[in-house]
Protein backbone atom coordinates (compact mmCIF):
# COMPACT_ATOMS: atom_id res chain seq x y z
CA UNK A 1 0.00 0.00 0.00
CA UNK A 2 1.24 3.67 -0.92
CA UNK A 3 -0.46 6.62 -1.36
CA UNK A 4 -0.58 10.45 -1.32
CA UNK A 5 -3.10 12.53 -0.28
CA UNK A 6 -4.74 16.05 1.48
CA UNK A 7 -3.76 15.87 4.78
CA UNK A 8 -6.64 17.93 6.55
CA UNK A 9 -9.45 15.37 4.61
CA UNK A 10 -7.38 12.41 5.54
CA UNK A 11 -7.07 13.80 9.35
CA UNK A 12 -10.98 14.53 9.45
CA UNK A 13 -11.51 11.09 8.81
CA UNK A 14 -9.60 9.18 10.72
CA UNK A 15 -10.15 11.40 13.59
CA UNK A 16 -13.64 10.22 12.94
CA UNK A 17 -13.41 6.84 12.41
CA UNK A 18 -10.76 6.81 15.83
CA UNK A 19 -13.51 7.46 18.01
CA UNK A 20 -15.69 4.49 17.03
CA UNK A 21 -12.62 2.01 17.71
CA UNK A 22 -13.49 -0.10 21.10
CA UNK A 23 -11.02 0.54 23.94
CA UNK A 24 -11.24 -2.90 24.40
CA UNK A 25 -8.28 -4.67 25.69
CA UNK A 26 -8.75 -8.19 25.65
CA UNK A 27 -9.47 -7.46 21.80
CA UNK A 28 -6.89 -5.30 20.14
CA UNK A 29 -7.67 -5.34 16.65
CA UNK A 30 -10.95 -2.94 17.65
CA UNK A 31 -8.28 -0.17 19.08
CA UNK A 32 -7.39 0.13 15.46
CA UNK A 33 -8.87 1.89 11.92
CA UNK A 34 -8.49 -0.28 9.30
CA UNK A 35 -6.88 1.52 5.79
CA UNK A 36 -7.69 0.00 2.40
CA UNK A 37 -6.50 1.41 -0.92
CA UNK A 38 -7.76 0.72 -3.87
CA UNK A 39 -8.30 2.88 -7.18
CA UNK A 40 -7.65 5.79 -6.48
CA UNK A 41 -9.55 5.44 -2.98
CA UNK A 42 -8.84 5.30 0.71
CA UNK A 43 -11.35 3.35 2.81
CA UNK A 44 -10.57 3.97 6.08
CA UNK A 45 -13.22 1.60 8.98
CA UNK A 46 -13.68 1.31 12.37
CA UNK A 47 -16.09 -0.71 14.78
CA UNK A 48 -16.34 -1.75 18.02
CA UNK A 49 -18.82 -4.68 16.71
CA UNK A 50 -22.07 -2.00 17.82
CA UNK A 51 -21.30 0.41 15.20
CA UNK A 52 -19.16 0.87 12.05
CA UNK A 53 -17.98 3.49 10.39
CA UNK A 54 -16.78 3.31 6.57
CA UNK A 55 -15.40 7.17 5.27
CA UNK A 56 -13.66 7.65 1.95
CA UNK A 57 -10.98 9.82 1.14
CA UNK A 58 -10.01 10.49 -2.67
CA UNK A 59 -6.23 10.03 -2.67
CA UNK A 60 -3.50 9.50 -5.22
CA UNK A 61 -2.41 5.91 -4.91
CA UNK A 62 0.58 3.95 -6.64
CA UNK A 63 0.27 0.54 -4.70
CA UNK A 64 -2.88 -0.88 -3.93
CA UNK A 65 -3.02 -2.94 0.14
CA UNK A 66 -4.79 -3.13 3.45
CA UNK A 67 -2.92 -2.54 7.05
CA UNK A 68 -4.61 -2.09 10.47
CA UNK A 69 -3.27 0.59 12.98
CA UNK A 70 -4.12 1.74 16.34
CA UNK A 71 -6.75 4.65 15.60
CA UNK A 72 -5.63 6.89 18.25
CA UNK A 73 -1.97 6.55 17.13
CA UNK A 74 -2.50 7.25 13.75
CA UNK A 75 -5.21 10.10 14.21
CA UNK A 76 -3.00 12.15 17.10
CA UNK A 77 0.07 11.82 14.44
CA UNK A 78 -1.52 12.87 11.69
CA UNK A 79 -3.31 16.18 13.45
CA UNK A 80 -0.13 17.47 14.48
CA UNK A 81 1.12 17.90 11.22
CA UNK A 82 -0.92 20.92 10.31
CA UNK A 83 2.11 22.98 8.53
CA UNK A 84 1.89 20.03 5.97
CA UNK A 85 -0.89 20.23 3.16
CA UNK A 86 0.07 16.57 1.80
CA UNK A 87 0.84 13.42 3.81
CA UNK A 88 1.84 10.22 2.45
CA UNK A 89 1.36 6.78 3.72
CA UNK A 90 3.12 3.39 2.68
CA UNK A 91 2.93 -0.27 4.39
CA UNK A 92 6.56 -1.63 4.49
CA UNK A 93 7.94 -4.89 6.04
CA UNK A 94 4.03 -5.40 7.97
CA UNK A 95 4.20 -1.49 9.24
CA UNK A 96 2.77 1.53 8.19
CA UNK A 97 5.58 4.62 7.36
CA UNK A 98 3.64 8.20 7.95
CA UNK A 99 6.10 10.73 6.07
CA UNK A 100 5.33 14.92 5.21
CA UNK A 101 7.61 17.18 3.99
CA UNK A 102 9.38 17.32 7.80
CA UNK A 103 8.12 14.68 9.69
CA UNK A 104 8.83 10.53 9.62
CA UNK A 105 7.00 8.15 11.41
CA UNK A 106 6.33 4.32 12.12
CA UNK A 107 3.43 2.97 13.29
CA UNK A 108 3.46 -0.83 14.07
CA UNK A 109 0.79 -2.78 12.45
CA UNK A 110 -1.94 -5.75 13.11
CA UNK A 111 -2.62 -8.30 10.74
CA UNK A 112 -5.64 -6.88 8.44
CA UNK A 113 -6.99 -10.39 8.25
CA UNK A 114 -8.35 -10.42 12.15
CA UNK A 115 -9.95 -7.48 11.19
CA UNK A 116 -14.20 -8.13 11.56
CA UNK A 117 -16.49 -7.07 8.94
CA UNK A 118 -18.90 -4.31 9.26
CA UNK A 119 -21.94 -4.91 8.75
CA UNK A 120 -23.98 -4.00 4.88
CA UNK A 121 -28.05 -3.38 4.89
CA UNK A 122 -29.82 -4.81 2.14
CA UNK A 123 -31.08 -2.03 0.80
CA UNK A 124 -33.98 -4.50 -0.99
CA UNK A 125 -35.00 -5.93 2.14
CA UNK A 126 -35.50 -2.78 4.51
CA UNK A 127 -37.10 0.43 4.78
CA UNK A 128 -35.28 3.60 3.27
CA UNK A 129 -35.51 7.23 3.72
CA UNK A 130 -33.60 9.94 2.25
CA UNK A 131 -33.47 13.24 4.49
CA UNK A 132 -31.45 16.12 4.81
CA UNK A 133 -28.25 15.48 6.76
CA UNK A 134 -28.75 18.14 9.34
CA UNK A 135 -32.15 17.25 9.79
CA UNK A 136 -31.40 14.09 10.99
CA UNK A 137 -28.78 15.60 13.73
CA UNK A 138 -30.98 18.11 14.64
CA UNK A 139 -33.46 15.59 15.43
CA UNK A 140 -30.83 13.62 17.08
CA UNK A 141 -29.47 16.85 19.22
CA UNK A 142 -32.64 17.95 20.77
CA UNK A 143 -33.79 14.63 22.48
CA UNK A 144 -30.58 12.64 22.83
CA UNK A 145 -29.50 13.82 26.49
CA UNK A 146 -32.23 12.88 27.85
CA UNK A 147 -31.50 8.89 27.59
CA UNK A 148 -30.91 7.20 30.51
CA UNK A 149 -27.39 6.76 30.97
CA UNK A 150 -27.46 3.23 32.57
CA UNK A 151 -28.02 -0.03 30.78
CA UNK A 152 -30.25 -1.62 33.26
CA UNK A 153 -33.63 -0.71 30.92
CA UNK A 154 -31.80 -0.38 26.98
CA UNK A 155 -35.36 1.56 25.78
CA UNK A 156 -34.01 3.76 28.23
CA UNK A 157 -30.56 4.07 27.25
CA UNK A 158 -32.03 4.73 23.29
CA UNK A 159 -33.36 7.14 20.89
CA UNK A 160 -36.69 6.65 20.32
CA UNK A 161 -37.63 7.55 16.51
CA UNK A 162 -41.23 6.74 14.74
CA UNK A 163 -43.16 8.55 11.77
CA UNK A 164 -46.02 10.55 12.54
CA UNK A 165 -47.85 12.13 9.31
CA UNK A 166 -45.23 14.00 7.60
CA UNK A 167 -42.63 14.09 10.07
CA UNK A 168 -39.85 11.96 11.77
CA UNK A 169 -40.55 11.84 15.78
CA UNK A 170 -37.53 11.83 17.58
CA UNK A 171 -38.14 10.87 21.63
CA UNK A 172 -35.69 10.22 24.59
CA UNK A 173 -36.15 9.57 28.48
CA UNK A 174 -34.68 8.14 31.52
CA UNK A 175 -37.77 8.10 33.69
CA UNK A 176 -37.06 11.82 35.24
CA UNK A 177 -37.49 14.01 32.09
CA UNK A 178 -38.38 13.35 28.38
CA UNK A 179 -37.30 15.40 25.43
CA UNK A 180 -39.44 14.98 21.88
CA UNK A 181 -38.92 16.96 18.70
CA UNK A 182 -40.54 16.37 14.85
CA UNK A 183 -39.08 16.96 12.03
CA UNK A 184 -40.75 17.26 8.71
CA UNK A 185 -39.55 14.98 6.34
CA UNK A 186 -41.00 13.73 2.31
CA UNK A 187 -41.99 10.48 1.29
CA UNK A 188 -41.50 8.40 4.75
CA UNK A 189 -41.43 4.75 4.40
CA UNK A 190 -43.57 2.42 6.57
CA UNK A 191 -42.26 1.37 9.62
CA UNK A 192 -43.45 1.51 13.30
CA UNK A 193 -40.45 2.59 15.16
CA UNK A 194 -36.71 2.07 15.90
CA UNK A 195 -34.60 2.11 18.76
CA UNK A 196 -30.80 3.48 18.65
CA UNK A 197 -28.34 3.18 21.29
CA UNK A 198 -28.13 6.65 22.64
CA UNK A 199 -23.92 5.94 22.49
CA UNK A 200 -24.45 4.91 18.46
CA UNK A 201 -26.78 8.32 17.96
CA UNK A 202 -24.03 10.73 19.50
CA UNK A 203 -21.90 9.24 16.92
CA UNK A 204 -24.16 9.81 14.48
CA UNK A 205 -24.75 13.27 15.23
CA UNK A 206 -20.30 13.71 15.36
CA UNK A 207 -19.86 12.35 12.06
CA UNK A 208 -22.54 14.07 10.07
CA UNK A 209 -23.10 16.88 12.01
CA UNK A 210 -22.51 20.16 9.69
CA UNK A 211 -23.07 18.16 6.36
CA UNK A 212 -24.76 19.93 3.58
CA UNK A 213 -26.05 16.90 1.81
CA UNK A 214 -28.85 14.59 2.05
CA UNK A 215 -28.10 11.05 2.72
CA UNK A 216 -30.46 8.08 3.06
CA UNK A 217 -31.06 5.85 6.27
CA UNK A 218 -31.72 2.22 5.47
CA UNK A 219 -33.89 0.76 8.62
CA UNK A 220 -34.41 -3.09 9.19
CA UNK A 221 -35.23 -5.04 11.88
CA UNK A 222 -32.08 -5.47 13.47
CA UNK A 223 -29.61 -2.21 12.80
CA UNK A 224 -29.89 1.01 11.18
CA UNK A 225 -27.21 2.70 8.50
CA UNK A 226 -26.71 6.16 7.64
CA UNK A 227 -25.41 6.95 4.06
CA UNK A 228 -24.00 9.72 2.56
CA UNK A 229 -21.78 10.16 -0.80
CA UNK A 230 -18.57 9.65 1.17
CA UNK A 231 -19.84 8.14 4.40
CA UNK A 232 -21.52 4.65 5.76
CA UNK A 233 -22.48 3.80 9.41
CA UNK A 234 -24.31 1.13 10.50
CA UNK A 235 -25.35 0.66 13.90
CA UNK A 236 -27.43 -2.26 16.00
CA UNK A 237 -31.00 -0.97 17.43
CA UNK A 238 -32.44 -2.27 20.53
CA UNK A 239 -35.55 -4.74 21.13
CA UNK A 240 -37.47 -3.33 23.77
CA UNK A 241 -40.61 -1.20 24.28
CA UNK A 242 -40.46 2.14 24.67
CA UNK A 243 -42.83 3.43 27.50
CA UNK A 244 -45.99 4.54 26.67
CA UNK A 245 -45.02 8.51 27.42
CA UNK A 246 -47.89 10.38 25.91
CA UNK A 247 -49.97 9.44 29.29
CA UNK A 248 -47.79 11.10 31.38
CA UNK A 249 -48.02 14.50 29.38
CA UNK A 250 -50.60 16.46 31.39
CA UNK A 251 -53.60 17.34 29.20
CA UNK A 252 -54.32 20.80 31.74
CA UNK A 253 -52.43 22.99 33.49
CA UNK A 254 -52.75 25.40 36.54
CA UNK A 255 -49.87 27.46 35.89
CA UNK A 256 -48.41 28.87 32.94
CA UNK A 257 -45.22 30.98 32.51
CA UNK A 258 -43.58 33.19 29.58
CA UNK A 259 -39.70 34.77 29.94
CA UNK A 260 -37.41 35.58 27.59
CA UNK A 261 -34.91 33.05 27.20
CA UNK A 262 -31.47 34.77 27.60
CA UNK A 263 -32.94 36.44 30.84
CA UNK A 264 -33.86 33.19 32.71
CA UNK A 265 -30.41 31.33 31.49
CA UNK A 266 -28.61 34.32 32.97
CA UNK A 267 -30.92 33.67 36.65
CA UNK A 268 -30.25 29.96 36.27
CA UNK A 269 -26.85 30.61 36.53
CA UNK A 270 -25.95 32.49 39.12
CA UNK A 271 -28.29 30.22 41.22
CA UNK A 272 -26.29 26.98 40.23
CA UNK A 273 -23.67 28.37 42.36
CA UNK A 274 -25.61 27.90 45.63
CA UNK A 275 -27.18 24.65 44.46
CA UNK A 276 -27.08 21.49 46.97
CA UNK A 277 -25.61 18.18 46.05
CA UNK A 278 -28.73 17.61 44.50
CA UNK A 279 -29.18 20.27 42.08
CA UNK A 280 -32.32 21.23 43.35
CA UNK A 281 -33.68 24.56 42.02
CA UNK A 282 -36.66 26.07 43.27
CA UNK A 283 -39.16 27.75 41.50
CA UNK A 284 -42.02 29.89 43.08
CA UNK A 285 -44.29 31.28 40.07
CA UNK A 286 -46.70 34.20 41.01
CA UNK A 287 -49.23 35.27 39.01
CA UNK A 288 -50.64 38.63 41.14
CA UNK A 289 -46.84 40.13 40.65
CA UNK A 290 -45.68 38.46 37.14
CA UNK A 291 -42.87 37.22 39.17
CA UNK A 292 -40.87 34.24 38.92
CA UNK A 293 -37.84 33.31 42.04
CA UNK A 294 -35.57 31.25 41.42
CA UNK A 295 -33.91 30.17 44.68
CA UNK A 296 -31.06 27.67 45.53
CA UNK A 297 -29.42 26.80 48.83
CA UNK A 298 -26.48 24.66 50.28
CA UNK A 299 -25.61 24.81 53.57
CA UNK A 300 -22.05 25.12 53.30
CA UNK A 301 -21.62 27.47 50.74
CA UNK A 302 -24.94 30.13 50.72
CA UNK A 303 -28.17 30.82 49.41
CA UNK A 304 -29.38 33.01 46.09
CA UNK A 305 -32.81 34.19 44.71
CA UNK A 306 -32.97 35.64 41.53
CA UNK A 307 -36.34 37.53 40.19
CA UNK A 308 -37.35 36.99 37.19
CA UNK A 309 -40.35 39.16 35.41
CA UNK A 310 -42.82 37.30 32.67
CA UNK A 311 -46.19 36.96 31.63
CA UNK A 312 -48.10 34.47 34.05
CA UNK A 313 -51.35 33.20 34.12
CA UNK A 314 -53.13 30.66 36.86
CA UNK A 315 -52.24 29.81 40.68
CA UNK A 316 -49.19 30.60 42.37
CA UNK A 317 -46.95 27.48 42.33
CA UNK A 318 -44.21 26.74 44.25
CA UNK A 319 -42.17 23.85 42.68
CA UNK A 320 -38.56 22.51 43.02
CA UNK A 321 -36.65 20.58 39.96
CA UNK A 322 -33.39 19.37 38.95
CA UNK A 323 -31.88 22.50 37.67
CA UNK A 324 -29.19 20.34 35.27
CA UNK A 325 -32.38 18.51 33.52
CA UNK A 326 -33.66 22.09 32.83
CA UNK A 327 -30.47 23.47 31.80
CA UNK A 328 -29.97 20.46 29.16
CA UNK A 329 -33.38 21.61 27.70
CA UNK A 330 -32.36 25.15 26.65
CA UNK A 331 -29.65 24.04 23.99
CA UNK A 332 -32.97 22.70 22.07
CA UNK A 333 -35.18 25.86 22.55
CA UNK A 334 -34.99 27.64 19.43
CA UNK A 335 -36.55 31.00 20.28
CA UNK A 336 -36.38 34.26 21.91
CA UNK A 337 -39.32 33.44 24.72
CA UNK A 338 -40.17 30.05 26.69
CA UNK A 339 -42.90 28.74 28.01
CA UNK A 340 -43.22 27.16 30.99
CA UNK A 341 -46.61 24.94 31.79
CA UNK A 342 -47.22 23.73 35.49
CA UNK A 343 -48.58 20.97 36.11
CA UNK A 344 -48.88 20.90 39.49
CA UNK A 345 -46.80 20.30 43.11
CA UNK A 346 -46.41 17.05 42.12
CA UNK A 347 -46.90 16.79 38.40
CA UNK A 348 -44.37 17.30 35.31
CA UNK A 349 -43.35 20.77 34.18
CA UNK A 350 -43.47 21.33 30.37
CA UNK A 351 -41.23 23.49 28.58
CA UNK A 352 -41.69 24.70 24.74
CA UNK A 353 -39.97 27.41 22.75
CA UNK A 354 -42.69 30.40 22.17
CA UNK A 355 -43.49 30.19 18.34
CA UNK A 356 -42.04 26.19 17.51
CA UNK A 357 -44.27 23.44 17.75
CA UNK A 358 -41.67 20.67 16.78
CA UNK A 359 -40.14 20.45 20.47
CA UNK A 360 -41.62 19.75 24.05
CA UNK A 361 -39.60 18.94 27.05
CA UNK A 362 -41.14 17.23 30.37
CA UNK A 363 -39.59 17.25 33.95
CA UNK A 364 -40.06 15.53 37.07
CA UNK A 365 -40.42 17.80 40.22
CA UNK A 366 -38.14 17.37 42.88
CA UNK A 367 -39.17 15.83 46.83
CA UNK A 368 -38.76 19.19 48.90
């Protein structure tokens, strides 16, 4: 193997094909990318037998071959040579030489052969969609955090995506807070729902976050691939049942609260710094003087209120949550004003961006 190419495009894509590699180390031949050249073509692919990752980089090539070499090894070396536009790469005596117009460099190799194989959905045999790339990570980005972290349930630790009319639903929760957003999308195939590993649809969001392209997803019963012109990852979905979470949305409301966005992120703030061990952030919500306090307390550090004007309708409410869960939510609120809808002392808050019906976020209240 021997070959030539851009050294940024050939960095970008092994830097993201080094994060998929397993950190395994009873299984060594996951640490590493795998590099295959063949006309004109790198294929560089990684897996850690969940999800695999496939990227191609156009490159000039004299010697066709196949070497495998420890991801992070190769992707650290070939970042740090940013004053070089062109990097060359050549397997000799079972090793792979890294050279650029100043730098030398051996990696040791593994045998290609112990290499597994990643994974190709049958395209004839499985549901396809085509969709704007950063339609997909958006949908991805606004629920995602809210998986359960833990393994114990997997429909828990997933994404949660199903069609509804013309749009993709995207859905995550860990039992404490939920986090659902739609996104419109043509000509949806027929399929009841999928399951991702919330681990596989990071991933997904770091690889094709920021592309301007659209690229199909092939769905079947057992994994999930992503496709663009350059890219291919495939990852395993879960079997499970995803709760039933459209009961637990509260059909009234006795309070209801509207602030401008940058004004309560700037009171949630400075309260974090009192908060307990806990987190817990409390809210008292008053109608008669369109005031909303925001107060936090530990008792070795301090206290802090903050005052916060909106408009408010309903009963005065006085309410205490995780203030991380409702931090998370704001990176999805796409809009100048929020609303806040309370459920009640004991029921779920609701949060949605004044103006955009694609999102809603539910959270838990807090034991006093």
């Amino acid at each position: 193997m021997k070959l030539e190419g851009v050294r940024e495009k050939i960095s970008e894509a092994i830097q993201k094909a080094e994060k998929i590699t397993s950190k395994n180390q009873t299984l060594p031949i996951l640490k590493c990318v795998l590099l295959e050249v063949k006309n004109g073509s790198l294929l560089i692919k990684a897996t850690n037998l969940d999800i695999g990752l496939e990227i191609t980089v156009p490159v000039r090539s004299e010697v066709d071959g196949v070497i495998a070499v420890p991801g992070n090894t190769l992707s650290s070396l070939i970042s740090q040579l940013s004053d070089d536009k062109s990097v060359s790469l050549e397997v000799k005596d079972g090793n792979l030489y890294v050279s650029s117009s100043k730098n030398k460099a051996v990696i040791k190799a593994l045998s290609p052969d112990e290499y597994p194989s990643i994974p190709k959905v049958d395209k004839d045999t499985s549901k396809t969609l085509k969709i704007k790339a950063q339609s997909l990570v958006n949908g991805l980005k606004a629920v995602w955090y809210s998986s359960a972290t833990s393994s114990i349930k997997p429909e828990l630790s997933s994404v949660r995506v199903y069609p509804l009319n013309n749009s993709l639903v995207f859905v995550a929760t860990d039992g404490f807070r939920l986090a659902e957003k739609s996104i419109n999308v043509k000509n949806i195939p027929d399929f009841t729902h999928i399951l991702i590993p919330v681990k596989n649809a990071g991933e997904i969001i770091r690889v094709f976050d920021g592309l301007d392209e659209e690229i199909e997803v092939v769905i079947d019963d057992n994994q999930i691939a992503v496709i663009s012109k350059d890219t291919y990852l495939v990852s395993r979905v879960i079997e499970g049942n995803f709760p039933d979470y459209k009961n637990i949305i509260p059909k009234e409301f006795v309070t209801e609260a509207t602030v401008l966005k940058q004004d309560f992120m700037k009171s949630l703030k400075i309260n974090t710094i009192f908060s307990d061990t806990f987190y817990h952030v409390k809210f008292i919500v008053d109608p008669e003087s369109k005031n909303i306090q925001l107060t936090t307390k530990n008792n070795d550090i301090g206290e802090s209120s903050t005052d916060l004007s909106g408009a408010i309708k309903g009963q005065k409410i006085d309410v205490n949550f995780n203030y991380k869960y409702i931090n998370d939510a704001l990176q999805s609120l796409n809009s100048d004003s929020i609303d806040f809808m309370f459920g009640g002392t004991s029921k779920p808050l609701v949060i949605k961006p004044i103006g955009d019906q694609s999102f809603m976020y539910l959270v838990m209240p807090m034991n006093r």
